[in-house]
PDB file of N, CA and C in Angstrom:
ATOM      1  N   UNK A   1      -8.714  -4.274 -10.410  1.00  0.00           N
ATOM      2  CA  UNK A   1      -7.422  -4.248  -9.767  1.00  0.00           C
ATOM      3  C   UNK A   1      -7.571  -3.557  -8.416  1.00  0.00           C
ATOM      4  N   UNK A   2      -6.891  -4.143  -7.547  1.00  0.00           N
ATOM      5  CA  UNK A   2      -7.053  -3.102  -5.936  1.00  0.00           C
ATOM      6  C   UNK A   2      -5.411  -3.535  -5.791  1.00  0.00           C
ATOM      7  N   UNK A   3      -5.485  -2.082  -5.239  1.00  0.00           N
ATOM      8  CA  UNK A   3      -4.147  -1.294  -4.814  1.00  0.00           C
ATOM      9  C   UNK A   3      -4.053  -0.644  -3.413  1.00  0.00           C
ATOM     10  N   UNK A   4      -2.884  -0.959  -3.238  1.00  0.00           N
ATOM     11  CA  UNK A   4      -2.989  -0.837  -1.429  1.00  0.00           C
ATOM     12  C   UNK A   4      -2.017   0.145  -1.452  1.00  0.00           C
ATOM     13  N   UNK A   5      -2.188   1.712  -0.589  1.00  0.00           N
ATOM     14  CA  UNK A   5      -1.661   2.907  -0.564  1.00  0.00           C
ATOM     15  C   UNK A   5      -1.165   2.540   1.004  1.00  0.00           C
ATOM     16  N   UNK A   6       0.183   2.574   1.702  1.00  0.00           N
ATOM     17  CA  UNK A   6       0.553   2.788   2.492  1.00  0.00           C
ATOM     18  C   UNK A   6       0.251   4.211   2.901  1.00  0.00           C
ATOM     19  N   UNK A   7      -0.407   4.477   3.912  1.00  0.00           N
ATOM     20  CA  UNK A   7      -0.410   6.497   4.255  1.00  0.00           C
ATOM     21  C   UNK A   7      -0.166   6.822   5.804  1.00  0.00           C
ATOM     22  N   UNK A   8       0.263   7.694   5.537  1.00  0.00           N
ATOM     23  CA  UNK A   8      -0.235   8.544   6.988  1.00  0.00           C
ATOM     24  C   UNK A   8      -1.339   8.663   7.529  1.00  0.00           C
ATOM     25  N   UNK A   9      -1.227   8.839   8.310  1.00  0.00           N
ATOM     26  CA  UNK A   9      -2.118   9.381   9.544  1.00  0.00           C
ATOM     27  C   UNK A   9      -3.849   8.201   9.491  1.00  0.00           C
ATOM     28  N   UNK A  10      -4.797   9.677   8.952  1.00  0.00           N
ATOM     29  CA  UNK A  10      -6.069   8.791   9.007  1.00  0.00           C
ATOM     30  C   UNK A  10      -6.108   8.390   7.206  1.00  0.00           C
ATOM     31  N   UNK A  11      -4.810   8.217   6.381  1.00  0.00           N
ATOM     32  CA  UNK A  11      -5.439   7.669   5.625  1.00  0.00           C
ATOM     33  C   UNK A  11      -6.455   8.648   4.548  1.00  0.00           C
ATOM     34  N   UNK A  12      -7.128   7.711   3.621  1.00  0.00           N
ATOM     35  CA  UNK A  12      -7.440   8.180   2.436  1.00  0.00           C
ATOM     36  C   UNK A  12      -6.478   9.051   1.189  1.00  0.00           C
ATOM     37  N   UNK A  13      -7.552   9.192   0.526  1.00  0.00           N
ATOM     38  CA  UNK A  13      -6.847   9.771  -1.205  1.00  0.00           C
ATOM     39  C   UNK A  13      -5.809  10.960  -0.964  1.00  0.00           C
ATOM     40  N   UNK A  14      -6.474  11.729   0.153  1.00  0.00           N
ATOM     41  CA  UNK A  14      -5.354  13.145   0.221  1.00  0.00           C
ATOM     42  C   UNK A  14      -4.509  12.799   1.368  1.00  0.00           C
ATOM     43  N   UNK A  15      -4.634  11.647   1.680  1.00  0.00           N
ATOM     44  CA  UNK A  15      -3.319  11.452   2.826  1.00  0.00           C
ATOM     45  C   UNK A  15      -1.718  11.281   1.927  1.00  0.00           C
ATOM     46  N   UNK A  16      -0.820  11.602   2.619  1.00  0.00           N
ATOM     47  CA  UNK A  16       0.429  11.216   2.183  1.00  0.00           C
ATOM     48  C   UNK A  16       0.993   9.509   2.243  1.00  0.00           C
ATOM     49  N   UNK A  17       1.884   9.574   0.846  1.00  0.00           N
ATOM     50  CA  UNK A  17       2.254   8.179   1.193  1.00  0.00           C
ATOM     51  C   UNK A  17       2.820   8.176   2.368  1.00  0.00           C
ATOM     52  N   UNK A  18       2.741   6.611   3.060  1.00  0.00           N
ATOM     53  CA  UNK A  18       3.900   6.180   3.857  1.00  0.00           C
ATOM     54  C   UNK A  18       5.304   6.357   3.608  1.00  0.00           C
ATOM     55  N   UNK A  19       6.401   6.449   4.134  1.00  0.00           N
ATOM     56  CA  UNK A  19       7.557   5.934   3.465  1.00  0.00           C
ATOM     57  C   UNK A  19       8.278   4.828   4.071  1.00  0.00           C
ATOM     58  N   UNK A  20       7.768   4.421   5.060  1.00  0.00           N
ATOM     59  CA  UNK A  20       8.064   2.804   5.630  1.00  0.00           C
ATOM     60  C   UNK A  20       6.499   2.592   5.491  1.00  0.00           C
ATOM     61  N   UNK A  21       6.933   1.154   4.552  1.00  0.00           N
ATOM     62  CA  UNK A  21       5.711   0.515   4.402  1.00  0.00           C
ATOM     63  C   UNK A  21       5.069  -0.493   5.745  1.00  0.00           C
ATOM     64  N   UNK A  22       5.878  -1.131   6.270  1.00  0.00           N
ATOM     65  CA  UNK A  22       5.387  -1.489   7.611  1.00  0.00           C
ATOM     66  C   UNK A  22       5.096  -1.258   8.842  1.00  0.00           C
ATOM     67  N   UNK A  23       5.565   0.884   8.761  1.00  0.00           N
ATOM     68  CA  UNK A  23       5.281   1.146  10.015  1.00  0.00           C
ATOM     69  C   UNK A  23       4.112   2.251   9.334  1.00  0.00           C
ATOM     70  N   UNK A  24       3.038   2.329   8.260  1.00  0.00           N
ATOM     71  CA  UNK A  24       2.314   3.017   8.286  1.00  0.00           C
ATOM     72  C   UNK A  24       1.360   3.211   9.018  1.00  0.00           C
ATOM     73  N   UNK A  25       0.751   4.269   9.586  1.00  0.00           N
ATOM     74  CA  UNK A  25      -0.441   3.956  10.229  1.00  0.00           C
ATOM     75  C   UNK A  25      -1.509   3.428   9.586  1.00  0.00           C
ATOM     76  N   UNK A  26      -1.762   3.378   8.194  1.00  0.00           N
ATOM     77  CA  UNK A  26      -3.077   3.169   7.372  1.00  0.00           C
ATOM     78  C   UNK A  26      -3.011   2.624   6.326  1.00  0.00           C
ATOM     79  N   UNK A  27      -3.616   2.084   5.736  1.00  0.00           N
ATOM     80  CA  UNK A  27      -3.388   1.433   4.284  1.00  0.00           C
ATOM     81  C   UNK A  27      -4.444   1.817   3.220  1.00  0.00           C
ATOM     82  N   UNK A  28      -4.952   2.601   2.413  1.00  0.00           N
ATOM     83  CA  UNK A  28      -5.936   3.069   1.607  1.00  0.00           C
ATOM     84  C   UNK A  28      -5.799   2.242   0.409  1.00  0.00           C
ATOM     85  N   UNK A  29      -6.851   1.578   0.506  1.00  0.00           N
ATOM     86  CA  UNK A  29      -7.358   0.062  -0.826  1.00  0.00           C
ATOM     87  C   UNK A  29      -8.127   1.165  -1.763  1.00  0.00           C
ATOM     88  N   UNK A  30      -7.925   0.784  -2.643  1.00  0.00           N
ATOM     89  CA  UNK A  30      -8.149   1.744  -4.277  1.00  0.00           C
ATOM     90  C   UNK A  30      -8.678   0.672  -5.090  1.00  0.00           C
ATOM     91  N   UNK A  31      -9.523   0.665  -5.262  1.00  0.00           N
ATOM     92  CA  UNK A  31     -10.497  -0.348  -6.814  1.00  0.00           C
ATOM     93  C   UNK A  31      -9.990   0.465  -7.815  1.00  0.00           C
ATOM     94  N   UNK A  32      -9.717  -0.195  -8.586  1.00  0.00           N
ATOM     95  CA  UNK A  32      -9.341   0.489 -10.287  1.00  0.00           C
ATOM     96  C   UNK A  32     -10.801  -0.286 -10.916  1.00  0.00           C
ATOM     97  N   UNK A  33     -11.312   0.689 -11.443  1.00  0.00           N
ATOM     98  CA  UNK A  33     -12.613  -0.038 -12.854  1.00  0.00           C
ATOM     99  C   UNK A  33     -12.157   0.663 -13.903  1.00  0.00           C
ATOM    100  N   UNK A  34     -11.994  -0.324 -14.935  1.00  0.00           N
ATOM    101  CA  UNK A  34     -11.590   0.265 -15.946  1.00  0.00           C
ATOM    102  C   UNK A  34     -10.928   1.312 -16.290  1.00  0.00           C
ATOM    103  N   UNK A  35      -9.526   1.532 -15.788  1.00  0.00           N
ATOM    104  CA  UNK A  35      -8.636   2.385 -15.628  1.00  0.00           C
ATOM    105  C   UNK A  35      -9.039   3.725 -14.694  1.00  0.00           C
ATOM    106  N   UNK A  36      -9.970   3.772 -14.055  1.00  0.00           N
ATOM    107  CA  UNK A  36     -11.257   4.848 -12.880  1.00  0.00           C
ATOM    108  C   UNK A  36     -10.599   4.667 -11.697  1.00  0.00           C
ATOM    109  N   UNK A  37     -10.318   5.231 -10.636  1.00  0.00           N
ATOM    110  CA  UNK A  37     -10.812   5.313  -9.762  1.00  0.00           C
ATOM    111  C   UNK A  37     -12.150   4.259  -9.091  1.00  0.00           C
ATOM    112  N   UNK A  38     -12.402   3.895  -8.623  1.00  0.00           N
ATOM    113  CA  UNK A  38     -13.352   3.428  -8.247  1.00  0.00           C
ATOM    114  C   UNK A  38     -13.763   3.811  -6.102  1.00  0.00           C
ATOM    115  N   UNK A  39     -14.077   2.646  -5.797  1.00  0.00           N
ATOM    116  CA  UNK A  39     -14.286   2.608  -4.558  1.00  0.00           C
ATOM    117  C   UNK A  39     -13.046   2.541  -3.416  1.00  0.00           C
ATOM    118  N   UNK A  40     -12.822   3.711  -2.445  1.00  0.00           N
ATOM    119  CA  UNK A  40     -11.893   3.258  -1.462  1.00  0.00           C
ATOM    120  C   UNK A  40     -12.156   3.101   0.098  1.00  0.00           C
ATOM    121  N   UNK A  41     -10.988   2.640   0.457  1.00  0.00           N
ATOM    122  CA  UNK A  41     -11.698   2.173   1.596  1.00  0.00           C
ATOM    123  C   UNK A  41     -10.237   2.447   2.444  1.00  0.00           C
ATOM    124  N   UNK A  42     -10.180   2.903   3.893  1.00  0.00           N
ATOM    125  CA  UNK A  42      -8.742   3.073   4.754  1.00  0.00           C
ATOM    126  C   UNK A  42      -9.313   2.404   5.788  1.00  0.00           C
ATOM    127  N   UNK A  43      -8.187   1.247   5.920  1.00  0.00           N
ATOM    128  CA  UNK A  43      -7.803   0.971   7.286  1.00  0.00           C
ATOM    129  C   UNK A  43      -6.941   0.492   8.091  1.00  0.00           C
ATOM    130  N   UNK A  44      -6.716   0.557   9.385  1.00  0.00           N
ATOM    131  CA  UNK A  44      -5.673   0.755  10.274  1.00  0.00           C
ATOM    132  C   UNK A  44      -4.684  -0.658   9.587  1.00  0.00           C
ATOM    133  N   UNK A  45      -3.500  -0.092   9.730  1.00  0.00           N
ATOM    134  CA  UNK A  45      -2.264  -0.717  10.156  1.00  0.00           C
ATOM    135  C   UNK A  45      -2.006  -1.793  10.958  1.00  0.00           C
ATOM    136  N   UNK A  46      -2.557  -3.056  11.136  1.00  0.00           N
ATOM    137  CA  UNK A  46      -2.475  -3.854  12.213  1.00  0.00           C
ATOM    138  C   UNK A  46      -1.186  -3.956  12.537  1.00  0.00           C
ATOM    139  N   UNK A  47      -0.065  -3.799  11.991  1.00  0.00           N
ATOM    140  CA  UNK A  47       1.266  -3.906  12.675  1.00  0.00           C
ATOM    141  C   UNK A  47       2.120  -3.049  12.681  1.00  0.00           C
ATOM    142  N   UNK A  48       1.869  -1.706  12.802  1.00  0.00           N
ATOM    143  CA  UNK A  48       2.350  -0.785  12.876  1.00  0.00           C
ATOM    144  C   UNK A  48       3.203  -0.619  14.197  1.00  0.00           C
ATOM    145  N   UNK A  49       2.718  -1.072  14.810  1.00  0.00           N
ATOM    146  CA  UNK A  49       3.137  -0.942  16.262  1.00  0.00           C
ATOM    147  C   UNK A  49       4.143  -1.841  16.971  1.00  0.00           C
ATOM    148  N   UNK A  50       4.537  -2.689  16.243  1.00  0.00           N
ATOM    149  CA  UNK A  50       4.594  -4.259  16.968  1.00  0.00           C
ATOM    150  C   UNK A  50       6.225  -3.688  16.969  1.00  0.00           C
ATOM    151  N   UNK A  51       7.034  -4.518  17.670  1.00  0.00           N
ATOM    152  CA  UNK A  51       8.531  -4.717  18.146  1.00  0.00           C
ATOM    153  C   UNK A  51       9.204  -5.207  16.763  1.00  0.00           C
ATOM    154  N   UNK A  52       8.963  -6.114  16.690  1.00  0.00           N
ATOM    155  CA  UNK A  52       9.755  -6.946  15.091  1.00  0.00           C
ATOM    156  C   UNK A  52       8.641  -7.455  14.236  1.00  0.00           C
ATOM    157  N   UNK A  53       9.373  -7.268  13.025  1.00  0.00           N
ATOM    158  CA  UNK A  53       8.006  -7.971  11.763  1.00  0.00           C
ATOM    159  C   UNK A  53       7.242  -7.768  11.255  1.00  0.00           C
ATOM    160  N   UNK A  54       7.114  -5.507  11.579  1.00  0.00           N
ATOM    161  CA  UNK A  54       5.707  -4.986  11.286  1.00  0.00           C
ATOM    162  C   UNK A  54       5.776  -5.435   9.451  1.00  0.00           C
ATOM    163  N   UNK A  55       7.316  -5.302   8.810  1.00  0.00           N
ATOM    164  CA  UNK A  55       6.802  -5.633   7.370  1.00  0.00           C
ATOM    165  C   UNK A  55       6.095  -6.882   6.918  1.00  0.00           C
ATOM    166  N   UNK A  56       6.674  -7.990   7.252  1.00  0.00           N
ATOM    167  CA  UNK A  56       6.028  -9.275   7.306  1.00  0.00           C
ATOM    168  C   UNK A  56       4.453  -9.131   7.501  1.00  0.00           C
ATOM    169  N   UNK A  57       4.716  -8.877   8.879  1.00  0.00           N
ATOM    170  CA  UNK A  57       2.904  -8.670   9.420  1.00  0.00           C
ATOM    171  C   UNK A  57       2.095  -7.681   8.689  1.00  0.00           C
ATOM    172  N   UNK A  58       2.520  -6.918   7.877  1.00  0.00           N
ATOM    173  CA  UNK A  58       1.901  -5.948   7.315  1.00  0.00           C
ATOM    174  C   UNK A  58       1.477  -6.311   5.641  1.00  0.00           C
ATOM    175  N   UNK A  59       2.752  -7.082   5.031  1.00  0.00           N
ATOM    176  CA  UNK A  59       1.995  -7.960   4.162  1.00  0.00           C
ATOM    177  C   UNK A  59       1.217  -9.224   3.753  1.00  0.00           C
ATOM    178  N   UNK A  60       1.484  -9.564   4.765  1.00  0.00           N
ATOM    179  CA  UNK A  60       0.758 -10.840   5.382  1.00  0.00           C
ATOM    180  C   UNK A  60      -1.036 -10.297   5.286  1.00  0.00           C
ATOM    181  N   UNK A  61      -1.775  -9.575   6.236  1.00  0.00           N
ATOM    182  CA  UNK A  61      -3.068  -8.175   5.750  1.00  0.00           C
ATOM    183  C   UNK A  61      -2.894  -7.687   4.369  1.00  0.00           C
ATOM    184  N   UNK A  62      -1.779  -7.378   3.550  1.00  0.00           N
ATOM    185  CA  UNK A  62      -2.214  -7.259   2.092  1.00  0.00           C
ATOM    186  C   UNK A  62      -2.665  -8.361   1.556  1.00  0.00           C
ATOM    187  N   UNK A  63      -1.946  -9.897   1.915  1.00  0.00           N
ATOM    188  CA  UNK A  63      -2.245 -10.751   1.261  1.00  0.00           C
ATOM    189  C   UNK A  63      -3.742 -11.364   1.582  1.00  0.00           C
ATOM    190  N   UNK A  64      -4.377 -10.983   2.588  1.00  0.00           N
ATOM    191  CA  UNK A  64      -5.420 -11.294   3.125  1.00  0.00           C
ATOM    192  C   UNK A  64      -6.770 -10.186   2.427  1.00  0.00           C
ATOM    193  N   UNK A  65      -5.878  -9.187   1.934  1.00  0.00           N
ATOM    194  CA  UNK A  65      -7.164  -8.332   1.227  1.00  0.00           C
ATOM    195  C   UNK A  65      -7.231  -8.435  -0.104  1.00  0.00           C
ATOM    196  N   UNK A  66      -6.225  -9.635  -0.609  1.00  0.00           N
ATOM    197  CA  UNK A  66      -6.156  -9.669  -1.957  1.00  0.00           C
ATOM    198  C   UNK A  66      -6.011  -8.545  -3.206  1.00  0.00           C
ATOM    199  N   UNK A  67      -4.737  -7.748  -2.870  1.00  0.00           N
ATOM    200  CA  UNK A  67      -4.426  -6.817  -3.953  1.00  0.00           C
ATOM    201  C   UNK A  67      -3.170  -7.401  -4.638  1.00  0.00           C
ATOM    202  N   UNK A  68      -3.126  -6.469  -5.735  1.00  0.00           N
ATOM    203  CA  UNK A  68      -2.306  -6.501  -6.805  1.00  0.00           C
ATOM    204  C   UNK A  68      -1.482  -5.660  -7.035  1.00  0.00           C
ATOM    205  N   UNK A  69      -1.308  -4.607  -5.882  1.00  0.00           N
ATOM    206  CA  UNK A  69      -0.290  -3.908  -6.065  1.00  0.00           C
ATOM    207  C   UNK A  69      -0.184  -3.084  -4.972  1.00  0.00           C
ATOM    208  N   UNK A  70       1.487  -2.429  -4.223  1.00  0.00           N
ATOM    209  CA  UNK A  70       0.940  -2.039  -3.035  1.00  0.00           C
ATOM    210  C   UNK A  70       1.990  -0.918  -3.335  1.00  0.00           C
ATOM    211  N   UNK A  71       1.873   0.449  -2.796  1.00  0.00           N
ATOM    212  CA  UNK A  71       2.795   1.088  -2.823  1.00  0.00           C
ATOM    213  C   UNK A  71       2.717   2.002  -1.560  1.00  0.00           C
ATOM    214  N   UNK A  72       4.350   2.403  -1.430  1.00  0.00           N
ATOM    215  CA  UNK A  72       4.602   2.940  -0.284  1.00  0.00           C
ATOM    216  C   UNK A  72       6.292   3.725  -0.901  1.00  0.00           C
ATOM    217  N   UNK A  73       6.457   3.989   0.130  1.00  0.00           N
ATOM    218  CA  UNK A  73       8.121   4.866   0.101  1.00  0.00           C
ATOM    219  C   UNK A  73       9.200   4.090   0.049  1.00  0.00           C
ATOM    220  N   UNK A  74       8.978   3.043   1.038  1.00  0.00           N
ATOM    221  CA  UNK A  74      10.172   2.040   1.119  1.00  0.00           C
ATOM    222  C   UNK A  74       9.943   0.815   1.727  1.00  0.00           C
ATOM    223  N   UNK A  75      10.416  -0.710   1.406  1.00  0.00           N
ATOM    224  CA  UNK A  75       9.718  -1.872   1.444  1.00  0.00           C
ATOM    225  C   UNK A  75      10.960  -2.444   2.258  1.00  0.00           C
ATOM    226  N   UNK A  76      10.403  -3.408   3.238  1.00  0.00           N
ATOM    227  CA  UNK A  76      11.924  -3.579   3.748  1.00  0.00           C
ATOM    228  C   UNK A  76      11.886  -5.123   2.833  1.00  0.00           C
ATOM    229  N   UNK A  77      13.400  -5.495   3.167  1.00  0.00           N
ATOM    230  CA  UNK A  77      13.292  -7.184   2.213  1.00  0.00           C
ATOM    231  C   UNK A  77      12.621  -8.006   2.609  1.00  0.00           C
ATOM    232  N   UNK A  78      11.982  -8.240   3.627  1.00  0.00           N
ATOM    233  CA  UNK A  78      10.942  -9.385   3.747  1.00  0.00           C
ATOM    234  C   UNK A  78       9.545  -9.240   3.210  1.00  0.00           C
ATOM    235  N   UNK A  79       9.096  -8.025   3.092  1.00  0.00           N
ATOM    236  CA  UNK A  79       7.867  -7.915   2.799  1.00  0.00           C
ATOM    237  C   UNK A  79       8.262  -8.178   1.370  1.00  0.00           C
ATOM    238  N   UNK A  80       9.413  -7.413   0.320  1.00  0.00           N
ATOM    239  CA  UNK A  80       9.524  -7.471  -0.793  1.00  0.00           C
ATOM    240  C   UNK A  80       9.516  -8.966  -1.522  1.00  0.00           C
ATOM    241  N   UNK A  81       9.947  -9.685  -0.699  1.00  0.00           N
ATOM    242  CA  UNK A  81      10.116 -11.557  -0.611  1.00  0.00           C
ATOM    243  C   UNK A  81       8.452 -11.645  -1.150  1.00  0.00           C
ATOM    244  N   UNK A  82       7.722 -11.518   0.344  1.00  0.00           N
ATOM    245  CA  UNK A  82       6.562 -11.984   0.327  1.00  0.00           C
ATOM    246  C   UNK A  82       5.961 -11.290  -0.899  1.00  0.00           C
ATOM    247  N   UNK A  83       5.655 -10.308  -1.141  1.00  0.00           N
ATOM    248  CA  UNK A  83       5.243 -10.215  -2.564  1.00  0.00           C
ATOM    249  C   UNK A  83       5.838 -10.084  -3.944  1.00  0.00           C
ATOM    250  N   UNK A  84       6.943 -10.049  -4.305  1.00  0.00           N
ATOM    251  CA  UNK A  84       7.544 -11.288  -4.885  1.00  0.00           C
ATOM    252  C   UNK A  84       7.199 -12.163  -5.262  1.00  0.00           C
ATOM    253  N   UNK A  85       7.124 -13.251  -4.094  1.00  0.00           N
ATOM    254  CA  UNK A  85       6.689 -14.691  -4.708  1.00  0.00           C
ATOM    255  C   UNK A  85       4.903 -14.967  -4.730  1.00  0.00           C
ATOM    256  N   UNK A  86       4.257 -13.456  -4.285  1.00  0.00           N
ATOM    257  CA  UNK A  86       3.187 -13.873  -4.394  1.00  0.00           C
ATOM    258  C   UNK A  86       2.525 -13.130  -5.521  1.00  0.00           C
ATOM    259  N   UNK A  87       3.686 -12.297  -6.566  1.00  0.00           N
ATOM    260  CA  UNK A  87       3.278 -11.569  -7.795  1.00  0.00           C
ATOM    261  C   UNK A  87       2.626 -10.232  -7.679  1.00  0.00           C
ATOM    262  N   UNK A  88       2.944  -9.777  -6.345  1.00  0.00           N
ATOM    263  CA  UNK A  88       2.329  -8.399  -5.895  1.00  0.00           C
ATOM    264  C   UNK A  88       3.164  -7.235  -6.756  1.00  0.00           C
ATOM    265  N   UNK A  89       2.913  -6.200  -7.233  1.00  0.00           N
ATOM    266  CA  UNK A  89       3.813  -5.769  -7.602  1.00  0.00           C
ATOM    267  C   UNK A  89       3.838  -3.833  -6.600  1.00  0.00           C
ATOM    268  N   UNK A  90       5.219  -4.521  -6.505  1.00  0.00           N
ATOM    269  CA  UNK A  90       5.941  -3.183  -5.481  1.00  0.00           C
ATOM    270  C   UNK A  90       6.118  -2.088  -6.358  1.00  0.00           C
ATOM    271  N   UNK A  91       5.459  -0.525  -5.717  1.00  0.00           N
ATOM    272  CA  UNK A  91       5.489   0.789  -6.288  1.00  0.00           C
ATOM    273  C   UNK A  91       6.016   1.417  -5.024  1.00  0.00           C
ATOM    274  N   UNK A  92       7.392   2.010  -5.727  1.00  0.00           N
ATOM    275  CA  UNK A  92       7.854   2.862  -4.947  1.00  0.00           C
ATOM    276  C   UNK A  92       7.592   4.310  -5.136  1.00  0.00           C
ATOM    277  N   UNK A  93       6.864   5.117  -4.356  1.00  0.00           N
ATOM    278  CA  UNK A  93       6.672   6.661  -4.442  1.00  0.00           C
ATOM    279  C   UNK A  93       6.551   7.120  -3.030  1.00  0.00           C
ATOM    280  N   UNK A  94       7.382   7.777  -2.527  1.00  0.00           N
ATOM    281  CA  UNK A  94       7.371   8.396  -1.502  1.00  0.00           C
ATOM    282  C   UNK A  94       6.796   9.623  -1.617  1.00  0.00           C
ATOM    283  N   UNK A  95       6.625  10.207  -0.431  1.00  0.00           N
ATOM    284  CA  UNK A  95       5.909  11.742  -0.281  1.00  0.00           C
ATOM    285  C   UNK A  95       5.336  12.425  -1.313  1.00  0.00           C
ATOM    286  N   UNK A  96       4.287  11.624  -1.769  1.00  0.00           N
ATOM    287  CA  UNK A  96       2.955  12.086  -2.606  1.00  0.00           C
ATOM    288  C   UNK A  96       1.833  11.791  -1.853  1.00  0.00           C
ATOM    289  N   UNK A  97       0.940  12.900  -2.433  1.00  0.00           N
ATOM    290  CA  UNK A  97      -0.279  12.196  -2.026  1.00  0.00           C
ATOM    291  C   UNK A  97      -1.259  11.051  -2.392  1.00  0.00           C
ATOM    292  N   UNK A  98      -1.922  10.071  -1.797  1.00  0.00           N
ATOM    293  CA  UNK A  98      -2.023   8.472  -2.044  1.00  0.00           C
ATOM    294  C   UNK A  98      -2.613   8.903  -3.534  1.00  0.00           C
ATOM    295  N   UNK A  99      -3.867   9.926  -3.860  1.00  0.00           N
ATOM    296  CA  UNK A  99      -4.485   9.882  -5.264  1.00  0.00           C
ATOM    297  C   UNK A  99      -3.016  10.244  -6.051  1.00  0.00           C
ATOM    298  N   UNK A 100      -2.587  10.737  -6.043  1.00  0.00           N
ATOM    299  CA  UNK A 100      -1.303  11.117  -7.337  1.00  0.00           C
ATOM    300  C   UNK A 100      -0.855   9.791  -7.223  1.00  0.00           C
ATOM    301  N   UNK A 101      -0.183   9.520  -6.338  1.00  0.00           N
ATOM    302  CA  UNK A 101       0.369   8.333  -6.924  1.00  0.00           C
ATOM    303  C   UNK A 101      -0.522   7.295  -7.222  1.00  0.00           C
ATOM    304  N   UNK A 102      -1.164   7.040  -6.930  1.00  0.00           N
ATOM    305  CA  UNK A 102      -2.752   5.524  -7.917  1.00  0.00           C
ATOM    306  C   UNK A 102      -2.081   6.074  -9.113  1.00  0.00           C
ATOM    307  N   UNK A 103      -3.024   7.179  -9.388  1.00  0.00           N
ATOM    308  CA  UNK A 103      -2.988   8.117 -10.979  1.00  0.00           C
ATOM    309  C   UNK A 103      -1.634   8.007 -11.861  1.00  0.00           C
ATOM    310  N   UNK A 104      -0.487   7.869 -10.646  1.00  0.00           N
ATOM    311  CA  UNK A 104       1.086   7.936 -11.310  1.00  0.00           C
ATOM    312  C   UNK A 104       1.120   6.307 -11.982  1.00  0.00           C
ATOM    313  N   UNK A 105       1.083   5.734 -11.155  1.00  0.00           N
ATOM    314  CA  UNK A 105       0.929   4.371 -11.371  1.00  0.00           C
ATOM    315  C   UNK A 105       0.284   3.801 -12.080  1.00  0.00           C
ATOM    316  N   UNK A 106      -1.294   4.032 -12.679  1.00  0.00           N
ATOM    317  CA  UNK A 106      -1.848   3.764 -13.812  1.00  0.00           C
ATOM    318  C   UNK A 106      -1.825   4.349 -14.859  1.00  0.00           C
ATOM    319  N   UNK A 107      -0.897   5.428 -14.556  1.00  0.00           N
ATOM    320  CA  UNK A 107      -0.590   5.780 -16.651  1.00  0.00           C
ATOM    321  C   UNK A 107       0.636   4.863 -17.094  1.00  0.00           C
ATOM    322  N   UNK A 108       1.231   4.143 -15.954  1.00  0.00           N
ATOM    323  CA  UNK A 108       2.448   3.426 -16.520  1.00  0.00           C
ATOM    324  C   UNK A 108       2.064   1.504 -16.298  1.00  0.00           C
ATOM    325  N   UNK A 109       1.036   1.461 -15.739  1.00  0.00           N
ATOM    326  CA  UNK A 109       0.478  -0.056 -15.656  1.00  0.00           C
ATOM    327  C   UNK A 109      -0.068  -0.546 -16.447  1.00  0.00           C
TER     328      UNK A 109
END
């Protein structure tokens, strides 16, 4: 399973969640092996920046890294659309840090 952590700043396990998922600066991808932790990986936000559409544009790059689950603080409705119909499943946890919430999220997945 890979899981996409919306975060702050530079990102990784002790970064904080995002709480706008499309204006995060970072996205920290989480491998689950066998309910583990596994391998992670942070990187930039390609649409963090943009005028209109950073949610769109921002799941549009989830859908391109192929995860299964993305969490952040708050999803606006288009991104929620797009994964939605593409079976992503939306975790809402704001202001934790990205490892607590994985960890929150797989005792209840």
């Amino acid at each position: 399973m890979k899981i996409a952590v919306a975060t702050d700043g530079e990102g990784g396990l002790d970064a904080v969640v995002a709480t706008d998922f499309g204006r995060a600066d970072t996205f920290t991808f989480v491998e689950v092996e066998g309910g583990a932790v596994g391998t992670v990986e942070t990187v930039a936000n390609d649409a963090c920046r943009v005028a209109q559409g950073a949610g769109m544009a921002a799941a549009d790059q989830m859908m391109r890294e192929g995860v299964d689950a993305v969490v952040a603080g708050h999803f606006g409705p288009h991104a929620e659309e797009i994964f939605g119909e593409e079976g992503i499943i939306i975790v809402l946890m704001p202001k934790v840090m990205a490892k607590d919430a994985v960890e929150r999220y797989l005792k209840v997945a």
